[in-house]
PDB file of N, CA and C in Angstrom:
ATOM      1  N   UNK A   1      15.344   8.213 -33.489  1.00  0.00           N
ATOM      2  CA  UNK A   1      16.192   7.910 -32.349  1.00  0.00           C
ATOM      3  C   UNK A   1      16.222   6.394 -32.123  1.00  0.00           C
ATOM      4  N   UNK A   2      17.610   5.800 -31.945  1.00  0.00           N
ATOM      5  CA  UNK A   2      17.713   4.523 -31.540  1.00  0.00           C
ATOM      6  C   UNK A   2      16.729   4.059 -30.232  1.00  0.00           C
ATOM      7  N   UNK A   3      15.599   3.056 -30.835  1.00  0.00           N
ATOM      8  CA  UNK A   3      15.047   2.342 -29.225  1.00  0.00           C
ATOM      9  C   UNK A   3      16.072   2.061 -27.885  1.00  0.00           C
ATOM     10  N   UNK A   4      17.226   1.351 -28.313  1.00  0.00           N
ATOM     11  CA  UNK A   4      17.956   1.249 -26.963  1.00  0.00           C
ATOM     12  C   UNK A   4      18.626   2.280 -26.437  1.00  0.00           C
ATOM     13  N   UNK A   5      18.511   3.541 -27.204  1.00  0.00           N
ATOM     14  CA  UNK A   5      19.101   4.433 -26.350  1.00  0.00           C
ATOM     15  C   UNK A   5      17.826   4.621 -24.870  1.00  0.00           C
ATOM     16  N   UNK A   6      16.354   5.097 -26.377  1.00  0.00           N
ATOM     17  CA  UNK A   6      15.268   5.552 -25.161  1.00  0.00           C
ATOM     18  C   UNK A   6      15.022   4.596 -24.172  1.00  0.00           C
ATOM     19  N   UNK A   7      15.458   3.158 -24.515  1.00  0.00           N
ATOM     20  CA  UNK A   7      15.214   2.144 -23.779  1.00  0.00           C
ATOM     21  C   UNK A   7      15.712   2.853 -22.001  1.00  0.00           C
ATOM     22  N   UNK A   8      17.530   3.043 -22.472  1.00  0.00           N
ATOM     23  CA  UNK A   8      18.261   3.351 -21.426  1.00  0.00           C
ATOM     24  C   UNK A   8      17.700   4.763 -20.792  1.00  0.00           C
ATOM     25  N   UNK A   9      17.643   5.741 -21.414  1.00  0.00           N
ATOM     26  CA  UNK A   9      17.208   7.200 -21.160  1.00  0.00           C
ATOM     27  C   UNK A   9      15.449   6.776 -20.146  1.00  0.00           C
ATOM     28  N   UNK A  10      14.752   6.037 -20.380  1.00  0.00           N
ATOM     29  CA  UNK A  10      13.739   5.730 -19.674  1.00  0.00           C
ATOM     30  C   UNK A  10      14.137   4.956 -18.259  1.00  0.00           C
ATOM     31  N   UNK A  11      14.970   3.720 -18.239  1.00  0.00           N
ATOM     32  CA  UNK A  11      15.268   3.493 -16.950  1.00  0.00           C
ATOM     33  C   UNK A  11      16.321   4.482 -16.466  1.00  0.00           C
ATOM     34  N   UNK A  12      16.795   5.685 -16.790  1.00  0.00           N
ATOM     35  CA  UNK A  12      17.791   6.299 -16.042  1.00  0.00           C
ATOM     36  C   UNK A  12      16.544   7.575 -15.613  1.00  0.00           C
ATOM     37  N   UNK A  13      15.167   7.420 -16.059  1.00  0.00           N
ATOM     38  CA  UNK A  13      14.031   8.152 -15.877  1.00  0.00           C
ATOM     39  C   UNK A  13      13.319   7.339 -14.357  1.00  0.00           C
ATOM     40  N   UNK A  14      13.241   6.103 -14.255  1.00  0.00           N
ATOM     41  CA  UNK A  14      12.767   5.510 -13.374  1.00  0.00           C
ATOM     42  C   UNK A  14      13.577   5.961 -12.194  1.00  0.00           C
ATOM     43  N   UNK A  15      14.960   5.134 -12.349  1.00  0.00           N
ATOM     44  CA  UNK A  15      15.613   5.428 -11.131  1.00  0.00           C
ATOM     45  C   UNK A  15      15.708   6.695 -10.714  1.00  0.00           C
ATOM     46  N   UNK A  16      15.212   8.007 -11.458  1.00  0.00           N
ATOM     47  CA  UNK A  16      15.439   8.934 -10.720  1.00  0.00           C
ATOM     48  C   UNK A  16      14.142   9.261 -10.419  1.00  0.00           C
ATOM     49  N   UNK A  17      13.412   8.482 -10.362  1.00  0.00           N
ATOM     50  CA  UNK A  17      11.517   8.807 -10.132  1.00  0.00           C
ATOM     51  C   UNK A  17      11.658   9.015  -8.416  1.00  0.00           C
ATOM     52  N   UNK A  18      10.302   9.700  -7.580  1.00  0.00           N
ATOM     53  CA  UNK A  18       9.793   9.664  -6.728  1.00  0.00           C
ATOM     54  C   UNK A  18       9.614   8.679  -6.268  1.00  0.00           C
ATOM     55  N   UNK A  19       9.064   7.821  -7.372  1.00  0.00           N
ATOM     56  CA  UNK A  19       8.355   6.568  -6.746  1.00  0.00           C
ATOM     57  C   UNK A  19       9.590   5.537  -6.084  1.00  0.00           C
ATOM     58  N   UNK A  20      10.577   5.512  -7.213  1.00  0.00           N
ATOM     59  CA  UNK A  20      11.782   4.131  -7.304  1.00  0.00           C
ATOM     60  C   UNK A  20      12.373   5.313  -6.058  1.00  0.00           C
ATOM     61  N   UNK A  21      12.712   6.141  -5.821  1.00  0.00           N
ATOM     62  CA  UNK A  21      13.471   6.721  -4.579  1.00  0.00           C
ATOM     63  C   UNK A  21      12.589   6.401  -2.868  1.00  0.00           C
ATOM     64  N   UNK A  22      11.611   7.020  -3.380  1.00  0.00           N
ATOM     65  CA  UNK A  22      10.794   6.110  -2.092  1.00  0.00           C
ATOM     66  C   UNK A  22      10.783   4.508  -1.700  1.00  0.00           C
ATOM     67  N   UNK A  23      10.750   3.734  -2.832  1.00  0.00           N
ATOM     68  CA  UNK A  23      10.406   2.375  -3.075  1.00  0.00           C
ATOM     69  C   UNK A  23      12.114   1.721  -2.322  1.00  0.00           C
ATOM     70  N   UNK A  24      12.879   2.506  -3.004  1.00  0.00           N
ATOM     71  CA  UNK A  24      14.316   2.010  -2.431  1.00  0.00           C
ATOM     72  C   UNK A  24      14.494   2.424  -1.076  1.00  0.00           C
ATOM     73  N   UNK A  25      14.067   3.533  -0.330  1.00  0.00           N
ATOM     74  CA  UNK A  25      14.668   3.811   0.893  1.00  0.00           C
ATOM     75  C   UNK A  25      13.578   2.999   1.887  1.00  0.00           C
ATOM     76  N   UNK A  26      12.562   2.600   1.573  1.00  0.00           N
ATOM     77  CA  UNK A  26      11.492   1.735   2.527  1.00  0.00           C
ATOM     78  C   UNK A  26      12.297   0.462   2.569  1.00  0.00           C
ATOM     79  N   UNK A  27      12.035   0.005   1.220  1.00  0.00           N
ATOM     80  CA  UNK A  27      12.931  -1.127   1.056  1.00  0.00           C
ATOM     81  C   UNK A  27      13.753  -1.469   2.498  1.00  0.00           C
ATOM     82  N   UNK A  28      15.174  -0.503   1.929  1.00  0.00           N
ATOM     83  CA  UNK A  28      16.535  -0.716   3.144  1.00  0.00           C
ATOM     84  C   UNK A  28      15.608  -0.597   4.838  1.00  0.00           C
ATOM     85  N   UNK A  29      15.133   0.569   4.777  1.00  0.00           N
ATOM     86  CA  UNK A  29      14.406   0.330   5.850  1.00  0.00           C
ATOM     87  C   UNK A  29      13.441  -1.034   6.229  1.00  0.00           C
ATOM     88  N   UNK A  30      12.961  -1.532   5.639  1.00  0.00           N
ATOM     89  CA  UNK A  30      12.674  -3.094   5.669  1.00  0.00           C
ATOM     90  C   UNK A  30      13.373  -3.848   6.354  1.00  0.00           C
ATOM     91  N   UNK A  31      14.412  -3.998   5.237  1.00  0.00           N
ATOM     92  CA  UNK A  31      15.209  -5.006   5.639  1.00  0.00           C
ATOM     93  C   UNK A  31      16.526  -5.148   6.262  1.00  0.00           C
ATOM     94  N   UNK A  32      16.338  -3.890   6.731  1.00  0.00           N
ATOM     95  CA  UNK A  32      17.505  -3.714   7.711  1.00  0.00           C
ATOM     96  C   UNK A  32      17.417  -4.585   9.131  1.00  0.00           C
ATOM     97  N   UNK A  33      16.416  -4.944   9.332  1.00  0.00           N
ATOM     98  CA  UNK A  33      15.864  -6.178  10.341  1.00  0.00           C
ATOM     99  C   UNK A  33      16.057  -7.660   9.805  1.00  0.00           C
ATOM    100  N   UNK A  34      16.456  -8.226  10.748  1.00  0.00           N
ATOM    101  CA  UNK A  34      17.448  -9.311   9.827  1.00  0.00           C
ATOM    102  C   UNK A  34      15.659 -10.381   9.797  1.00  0.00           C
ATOM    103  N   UNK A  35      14.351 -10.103  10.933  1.00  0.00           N
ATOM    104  CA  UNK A  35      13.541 -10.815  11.297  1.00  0.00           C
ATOM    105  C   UNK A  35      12.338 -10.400   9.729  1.00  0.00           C
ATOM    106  N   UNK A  36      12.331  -9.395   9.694  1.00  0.00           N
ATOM    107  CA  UNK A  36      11.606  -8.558   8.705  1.00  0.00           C
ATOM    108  C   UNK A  36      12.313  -9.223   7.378  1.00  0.00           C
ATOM    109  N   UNK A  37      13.686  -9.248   7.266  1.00  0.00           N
ATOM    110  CA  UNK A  37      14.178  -9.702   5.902  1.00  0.00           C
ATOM    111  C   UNK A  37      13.372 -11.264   5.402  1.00  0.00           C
ATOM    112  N   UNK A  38      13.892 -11.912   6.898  1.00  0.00           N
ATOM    113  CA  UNK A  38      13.446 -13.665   6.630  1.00  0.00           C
ATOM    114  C   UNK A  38      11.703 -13.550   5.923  1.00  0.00           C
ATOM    115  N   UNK A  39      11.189 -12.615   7.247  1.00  0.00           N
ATOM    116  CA  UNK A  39       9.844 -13.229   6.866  1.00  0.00           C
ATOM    117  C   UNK A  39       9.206 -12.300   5.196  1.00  0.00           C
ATOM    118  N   UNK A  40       9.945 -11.466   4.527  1.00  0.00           N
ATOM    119  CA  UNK A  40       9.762 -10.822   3.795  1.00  0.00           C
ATOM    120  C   UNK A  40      10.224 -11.881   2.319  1.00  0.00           C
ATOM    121  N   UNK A  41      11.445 -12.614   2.645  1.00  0.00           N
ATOM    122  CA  UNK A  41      11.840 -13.845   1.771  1.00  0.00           C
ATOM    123  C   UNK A  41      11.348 -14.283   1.410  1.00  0.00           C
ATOM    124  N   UNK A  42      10.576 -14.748   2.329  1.00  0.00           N
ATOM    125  CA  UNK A  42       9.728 -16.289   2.295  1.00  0.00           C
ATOM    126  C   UNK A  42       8.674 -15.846   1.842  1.00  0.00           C
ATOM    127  N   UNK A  43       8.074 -14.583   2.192  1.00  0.00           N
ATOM    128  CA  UNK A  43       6.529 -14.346   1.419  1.00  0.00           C
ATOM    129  C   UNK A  43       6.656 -14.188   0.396  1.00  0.00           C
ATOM    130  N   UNK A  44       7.867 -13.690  -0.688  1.00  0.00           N
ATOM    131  CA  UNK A  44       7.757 -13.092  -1.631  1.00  0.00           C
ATOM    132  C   UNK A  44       7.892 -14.575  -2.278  1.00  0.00           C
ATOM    133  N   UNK A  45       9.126 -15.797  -2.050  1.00  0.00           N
ATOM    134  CA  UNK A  45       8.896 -16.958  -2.580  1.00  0.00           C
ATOM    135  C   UNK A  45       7.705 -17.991  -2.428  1.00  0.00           C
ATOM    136  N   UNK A  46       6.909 -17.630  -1.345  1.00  0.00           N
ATOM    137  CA  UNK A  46       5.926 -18.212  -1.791  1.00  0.00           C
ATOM    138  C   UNK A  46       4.923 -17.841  -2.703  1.00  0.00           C
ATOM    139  N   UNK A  47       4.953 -16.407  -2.528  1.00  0.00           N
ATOM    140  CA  UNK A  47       3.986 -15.542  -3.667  1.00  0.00           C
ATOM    141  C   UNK A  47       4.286 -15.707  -4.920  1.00  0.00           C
ATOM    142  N   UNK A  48       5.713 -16.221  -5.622  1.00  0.00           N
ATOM    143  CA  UNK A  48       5.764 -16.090  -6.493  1.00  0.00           C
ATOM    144  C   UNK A  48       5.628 -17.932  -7.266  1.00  0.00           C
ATOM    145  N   UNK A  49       6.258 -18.622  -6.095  1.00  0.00           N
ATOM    146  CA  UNK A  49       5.698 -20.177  -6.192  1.00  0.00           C
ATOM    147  C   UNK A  49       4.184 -20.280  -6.649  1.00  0.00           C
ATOM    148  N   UNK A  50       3.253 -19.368  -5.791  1.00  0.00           N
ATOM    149  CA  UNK A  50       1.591 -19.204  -5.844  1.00  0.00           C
ATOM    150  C   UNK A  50       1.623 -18.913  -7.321  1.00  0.00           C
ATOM    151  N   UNK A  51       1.876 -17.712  -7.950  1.00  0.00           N
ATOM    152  CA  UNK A  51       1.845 -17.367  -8.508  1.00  0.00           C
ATOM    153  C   UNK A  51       2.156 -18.350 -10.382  1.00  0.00           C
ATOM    154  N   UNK A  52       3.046 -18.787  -9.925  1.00  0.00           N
ATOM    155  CA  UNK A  52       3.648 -20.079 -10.986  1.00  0.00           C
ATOM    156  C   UNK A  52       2.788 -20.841 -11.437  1.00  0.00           C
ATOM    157  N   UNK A  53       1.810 -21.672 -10.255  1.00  0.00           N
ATOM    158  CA  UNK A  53       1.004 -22.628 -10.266  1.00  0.00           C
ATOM    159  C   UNK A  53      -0.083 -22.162 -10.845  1.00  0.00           C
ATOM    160  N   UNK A  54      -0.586 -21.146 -10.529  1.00  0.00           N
ATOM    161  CA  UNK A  54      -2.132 -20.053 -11.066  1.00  0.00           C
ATOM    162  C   UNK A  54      -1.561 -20.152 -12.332  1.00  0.00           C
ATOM    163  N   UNK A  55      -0.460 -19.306 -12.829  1.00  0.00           N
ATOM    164  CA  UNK A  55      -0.341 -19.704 -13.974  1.00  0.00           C
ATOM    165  C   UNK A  55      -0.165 -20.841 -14.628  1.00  0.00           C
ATOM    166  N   UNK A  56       0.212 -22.100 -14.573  1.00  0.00           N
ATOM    167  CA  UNK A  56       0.561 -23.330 -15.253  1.00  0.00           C
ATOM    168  C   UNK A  56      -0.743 -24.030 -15.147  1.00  0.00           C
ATOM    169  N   UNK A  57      -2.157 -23.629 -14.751  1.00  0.00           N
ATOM    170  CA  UNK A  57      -2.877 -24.073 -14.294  1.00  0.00           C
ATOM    171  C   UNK A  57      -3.118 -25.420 -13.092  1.00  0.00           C
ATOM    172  N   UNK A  58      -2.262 -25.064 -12.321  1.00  0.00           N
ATOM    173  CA  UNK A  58      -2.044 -26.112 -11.229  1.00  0.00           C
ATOM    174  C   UNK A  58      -2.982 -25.425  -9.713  1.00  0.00           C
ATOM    175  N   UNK A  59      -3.154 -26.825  -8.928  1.00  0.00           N
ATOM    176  CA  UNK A  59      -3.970 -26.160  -8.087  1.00  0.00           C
ATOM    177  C   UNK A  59      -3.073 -25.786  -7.055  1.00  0.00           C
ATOM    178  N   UNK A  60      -3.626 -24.537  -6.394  1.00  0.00           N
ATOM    179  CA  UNK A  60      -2.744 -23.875  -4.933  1.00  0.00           C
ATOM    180  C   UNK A  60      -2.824 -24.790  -3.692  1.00  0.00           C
ATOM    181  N   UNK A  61      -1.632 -25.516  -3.137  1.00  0.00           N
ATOM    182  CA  UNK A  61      -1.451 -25.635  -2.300  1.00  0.00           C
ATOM    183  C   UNK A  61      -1.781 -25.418  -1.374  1.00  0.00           C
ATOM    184  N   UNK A  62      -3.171 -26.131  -0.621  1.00  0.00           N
ATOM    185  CA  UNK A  62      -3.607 -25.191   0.653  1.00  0.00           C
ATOM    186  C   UNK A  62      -2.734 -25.043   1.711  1.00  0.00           C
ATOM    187  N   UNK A  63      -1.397 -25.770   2.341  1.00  0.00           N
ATOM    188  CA  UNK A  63      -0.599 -25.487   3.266  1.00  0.00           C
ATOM    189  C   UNK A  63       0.004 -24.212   3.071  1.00  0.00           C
ATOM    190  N   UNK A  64       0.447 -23.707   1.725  1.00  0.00           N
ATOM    191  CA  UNK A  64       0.917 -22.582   1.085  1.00  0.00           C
ATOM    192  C   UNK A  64      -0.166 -21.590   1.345  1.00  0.00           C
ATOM    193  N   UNK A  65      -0.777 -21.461   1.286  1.00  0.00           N
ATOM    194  CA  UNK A  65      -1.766 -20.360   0.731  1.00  0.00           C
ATOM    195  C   UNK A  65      -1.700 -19.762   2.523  1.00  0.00           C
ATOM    196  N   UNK A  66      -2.110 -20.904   2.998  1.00  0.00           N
ATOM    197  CA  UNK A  66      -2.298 -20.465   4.597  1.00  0.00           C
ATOM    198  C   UNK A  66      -0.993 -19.771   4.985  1.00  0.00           C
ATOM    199  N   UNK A  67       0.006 -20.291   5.179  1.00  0.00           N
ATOM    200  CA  UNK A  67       1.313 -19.944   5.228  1.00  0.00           C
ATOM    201  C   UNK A  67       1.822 -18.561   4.708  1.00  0.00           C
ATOM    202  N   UNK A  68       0.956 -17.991   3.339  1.00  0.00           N
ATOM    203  CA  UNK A  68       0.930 -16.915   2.955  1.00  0.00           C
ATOM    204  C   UNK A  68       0.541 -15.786   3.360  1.00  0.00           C
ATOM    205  N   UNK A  69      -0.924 -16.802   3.479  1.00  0.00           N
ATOM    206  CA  UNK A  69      -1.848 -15.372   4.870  1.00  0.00           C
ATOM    207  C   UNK A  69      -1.468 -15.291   6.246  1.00  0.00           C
ATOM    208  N   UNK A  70      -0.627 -15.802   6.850  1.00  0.00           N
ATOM    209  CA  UNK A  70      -0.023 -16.148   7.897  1.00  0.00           C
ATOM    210  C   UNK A  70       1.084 -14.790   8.141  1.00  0.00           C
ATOM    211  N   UNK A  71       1.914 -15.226   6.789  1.00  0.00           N
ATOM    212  CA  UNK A  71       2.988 -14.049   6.922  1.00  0.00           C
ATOM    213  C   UNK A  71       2.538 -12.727   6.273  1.00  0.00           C
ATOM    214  N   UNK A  72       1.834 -12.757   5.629  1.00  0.00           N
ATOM    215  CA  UNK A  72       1.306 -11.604   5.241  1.00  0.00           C
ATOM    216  C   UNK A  72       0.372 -10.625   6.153  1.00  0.00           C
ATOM    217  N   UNK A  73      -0.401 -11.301   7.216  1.00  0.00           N
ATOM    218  CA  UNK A  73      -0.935 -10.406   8.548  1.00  0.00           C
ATOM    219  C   UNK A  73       0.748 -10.271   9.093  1.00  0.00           C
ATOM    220  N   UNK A  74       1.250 -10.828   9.283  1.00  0.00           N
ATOM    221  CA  UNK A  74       2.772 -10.253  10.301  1.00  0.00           C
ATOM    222  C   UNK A  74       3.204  -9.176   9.745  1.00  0.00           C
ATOM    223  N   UNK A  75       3.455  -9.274   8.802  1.00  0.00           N
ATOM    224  CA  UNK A  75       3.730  -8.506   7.808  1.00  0.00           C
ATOM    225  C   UNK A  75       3.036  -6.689   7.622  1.00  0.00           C
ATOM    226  N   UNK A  76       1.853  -7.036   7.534  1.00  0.00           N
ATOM    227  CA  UNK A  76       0.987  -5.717   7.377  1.00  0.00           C
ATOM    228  C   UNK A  76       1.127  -4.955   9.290  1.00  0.00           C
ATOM    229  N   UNK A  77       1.496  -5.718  10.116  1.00  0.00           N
ATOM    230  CA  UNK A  77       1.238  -4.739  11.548  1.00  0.00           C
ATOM    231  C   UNK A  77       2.814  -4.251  11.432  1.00  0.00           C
ATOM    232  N   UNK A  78       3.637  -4.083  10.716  1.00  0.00           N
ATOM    233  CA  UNK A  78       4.762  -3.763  10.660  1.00  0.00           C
ATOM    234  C   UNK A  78       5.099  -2.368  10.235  1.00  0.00           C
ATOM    235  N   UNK A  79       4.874  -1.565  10.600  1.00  0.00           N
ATOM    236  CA  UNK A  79       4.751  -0.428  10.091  1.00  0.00           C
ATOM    237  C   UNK A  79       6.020   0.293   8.612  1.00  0.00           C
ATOM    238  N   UNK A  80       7.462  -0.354   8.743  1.00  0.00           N
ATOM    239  CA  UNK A  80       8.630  -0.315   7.673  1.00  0.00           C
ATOM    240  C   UNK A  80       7.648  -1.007   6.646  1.00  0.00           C
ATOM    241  N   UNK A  81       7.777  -2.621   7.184  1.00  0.00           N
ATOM    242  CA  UNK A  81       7.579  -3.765   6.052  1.00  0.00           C
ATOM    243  C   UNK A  81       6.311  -3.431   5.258  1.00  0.00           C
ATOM    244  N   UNK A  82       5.549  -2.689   6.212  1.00  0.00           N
ATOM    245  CA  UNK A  82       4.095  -2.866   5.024  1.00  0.00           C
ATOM    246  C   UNK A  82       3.719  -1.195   4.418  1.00  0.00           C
ATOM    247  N   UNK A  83       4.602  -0.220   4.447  1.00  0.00           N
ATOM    248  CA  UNK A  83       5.092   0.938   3.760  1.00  0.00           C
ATOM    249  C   UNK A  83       6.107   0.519   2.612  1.00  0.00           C
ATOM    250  N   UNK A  84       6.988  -0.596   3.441  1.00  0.00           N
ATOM    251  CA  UNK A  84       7.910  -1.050   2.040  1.00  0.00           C
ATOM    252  C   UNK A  84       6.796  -1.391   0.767  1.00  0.00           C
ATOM    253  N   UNK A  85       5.842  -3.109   1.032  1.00  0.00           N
ATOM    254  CA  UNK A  85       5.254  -3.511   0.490  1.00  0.00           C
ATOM    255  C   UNK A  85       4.326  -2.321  -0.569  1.00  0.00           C
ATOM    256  N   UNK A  86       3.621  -1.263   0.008  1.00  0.00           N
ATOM    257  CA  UNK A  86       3.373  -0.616  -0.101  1.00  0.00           C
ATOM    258  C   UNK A  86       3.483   0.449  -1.515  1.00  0.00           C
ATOM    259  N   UNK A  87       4.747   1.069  -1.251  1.00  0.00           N
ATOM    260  CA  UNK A  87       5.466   1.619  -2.220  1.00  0.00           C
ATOM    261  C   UNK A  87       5.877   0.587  -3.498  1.00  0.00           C
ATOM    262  N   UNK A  88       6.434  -0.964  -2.947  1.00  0.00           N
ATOM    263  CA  UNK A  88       6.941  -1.928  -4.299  1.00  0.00           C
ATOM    264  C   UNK A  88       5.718  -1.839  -5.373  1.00  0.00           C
ATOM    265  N   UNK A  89       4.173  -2.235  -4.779  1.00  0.00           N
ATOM    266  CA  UNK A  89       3.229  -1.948  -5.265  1.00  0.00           C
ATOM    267  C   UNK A  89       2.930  -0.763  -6.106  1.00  0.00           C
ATOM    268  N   UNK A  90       3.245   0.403  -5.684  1.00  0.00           N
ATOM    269  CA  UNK A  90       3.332   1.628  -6.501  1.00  0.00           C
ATOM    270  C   UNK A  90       4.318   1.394  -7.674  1.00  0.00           C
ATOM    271  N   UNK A  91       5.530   1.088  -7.592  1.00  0.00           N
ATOM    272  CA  UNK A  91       6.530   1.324  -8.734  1.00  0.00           C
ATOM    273  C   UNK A  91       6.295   0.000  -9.364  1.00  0.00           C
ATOM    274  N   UNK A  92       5.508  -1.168  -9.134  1.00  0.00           N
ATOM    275  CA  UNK A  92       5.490  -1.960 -10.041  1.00  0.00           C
ATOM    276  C   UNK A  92       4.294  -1.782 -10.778  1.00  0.00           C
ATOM    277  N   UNK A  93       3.200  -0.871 -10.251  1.00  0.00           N
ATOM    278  CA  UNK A  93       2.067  -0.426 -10.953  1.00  0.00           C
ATOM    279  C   UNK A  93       2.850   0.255 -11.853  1.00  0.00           C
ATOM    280  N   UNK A  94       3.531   1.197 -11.850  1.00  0.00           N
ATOM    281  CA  UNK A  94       4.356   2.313 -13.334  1.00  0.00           C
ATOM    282  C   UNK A  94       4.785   1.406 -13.893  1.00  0.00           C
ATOM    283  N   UNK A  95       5.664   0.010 -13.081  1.00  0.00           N
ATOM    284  CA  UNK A  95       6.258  -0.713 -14.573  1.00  0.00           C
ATOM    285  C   UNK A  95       5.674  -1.076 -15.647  1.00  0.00           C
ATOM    286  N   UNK A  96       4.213  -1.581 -14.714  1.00  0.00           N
ATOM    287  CA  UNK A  96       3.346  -2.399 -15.433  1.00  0.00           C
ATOM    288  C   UNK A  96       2.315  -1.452 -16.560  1.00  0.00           C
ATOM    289  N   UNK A  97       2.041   0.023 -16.165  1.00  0.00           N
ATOM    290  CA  UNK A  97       1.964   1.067 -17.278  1.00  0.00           C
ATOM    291  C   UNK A  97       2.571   1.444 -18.387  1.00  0.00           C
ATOM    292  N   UNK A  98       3.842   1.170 -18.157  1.00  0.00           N
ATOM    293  CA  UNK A  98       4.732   1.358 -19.069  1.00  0.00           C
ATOM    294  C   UNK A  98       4.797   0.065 -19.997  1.00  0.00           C
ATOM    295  N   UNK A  99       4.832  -0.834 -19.366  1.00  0.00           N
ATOM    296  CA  UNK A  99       4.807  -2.053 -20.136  1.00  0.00           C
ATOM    297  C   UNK A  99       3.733  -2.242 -21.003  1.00  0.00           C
ATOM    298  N   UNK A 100       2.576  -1.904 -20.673  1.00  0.00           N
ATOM    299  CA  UNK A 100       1.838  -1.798 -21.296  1.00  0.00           C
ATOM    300  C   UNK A 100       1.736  -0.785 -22.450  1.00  0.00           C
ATOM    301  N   UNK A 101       1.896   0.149 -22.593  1.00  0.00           N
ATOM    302  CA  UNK A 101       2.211   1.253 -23.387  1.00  0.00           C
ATOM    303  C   UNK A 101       3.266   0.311 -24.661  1.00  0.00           C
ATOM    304  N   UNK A 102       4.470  -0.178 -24.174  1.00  0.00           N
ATOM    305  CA  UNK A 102       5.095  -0.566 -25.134  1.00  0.00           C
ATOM    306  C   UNK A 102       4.826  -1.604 -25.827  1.00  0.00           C
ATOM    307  N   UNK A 103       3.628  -2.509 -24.922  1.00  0.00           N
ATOM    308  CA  UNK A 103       3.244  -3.563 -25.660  1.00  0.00           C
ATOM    309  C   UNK A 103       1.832  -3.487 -26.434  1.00  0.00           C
ATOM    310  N   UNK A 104       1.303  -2.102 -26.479  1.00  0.00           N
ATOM    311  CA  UNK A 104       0.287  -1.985 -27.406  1.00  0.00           C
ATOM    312  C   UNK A 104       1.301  -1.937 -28.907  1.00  0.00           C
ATOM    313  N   UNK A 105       2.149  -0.932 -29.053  1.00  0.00           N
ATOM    314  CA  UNK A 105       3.386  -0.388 -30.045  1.00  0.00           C
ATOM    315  C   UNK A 105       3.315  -2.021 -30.650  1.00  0.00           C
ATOM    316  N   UNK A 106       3.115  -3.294 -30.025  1.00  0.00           N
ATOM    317  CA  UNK A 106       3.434  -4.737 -30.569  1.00  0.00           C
ATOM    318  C   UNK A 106       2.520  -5.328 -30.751  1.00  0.00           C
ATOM    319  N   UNK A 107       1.108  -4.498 -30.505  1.00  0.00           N
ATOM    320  CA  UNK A 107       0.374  -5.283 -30.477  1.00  0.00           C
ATOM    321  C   UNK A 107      -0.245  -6.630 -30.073  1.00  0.00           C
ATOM    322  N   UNK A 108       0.404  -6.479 -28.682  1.00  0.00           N
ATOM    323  CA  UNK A 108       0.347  -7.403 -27.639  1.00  0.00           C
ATOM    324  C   UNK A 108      -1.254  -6.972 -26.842  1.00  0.00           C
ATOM    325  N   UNK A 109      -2.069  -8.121 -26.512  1.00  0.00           N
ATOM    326  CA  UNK A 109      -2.671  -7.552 -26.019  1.00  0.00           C
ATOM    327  C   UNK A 109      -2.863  -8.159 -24.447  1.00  0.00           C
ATOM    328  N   UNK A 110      -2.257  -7.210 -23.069  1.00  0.00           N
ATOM    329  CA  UNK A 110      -1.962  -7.931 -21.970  1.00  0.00           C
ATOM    330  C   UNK A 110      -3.014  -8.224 -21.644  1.00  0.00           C
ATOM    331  N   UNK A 111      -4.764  -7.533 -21.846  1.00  0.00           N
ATOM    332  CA  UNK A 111      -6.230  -8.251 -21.127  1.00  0.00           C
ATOM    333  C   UNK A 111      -6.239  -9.342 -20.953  1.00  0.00           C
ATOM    334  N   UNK A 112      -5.964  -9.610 -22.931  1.00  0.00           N
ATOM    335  CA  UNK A 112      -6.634 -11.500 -23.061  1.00  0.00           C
ATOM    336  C   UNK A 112      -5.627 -11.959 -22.513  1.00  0.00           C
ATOM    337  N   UNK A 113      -4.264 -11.709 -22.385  1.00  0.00           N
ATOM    338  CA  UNK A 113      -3.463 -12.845 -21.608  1.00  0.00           C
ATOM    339  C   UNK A 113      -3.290 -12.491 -20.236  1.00  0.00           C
ATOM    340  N   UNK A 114      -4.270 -11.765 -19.141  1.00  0.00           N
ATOM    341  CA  UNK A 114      -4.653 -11.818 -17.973  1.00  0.00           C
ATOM    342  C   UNK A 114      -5.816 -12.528 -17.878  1.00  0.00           C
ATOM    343  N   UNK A 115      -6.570 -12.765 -18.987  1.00  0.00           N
ATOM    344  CA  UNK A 115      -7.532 -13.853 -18.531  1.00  0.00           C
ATOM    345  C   UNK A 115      -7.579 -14.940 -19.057  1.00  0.00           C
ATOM    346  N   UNK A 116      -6.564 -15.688 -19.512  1.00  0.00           N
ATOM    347  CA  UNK A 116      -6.583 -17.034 -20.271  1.00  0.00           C
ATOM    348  C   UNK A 116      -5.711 -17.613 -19.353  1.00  0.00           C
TER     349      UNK A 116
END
């Protein structure tokens, strides 16, 4: 069987998952708050700014970091936003199973390049 078919036949497997159906309706529920959207923005760009630097080996920004934990307690007393958060966590854990799965097939190995 052609890979890009199963490629496609697997994400038409996701989107119809439990998880990605839950993950999407928290979501909208999220951000259907225009206050919840902003501060949901900004955490995710700073998380992923954080995230950049850890990797490039650069040091974290302590104004950032604070700023992170800042919105991230707002965040968690929210009962939508931190069910959203919640669930994203779940379906990016399966991505990241799956990804893994396909990157043994390559002999990739994701450990050593989580700790280098």
């Amino acid at each position: 069987m052609n890979p890009y078919d199963q490629a496609h036949a697997l994400a038409r497997s996701l989107r119809e998952s439990a998880e990605y159906a839950e993950y999407s309706r928290l979501k909208e529920a999220a951000y259907a708050d225009d206050t919840n959207r902003a501060l949901l923005d900004e955490y995710k760009r700073l998380q992923f700014r954080l995230q950049a630097k850890m990797a490039s080996g650069e040091s974290l920004p302590p104004d950032d970091m604070q700023r992170l934990q800042q919105i991230g307690t707002l965040l968690q007393f929210n009962p939508d936003v931190s069910n959203y958060l919640m669930a994203e966590f779940r379906f990016q854990r399966m991505l990241t199973d799956i990804f893994k799965i396909l990157a043994e097939v390559a002999g990739v190995d994701l450990d050593m390049l989580a700790q280098g």
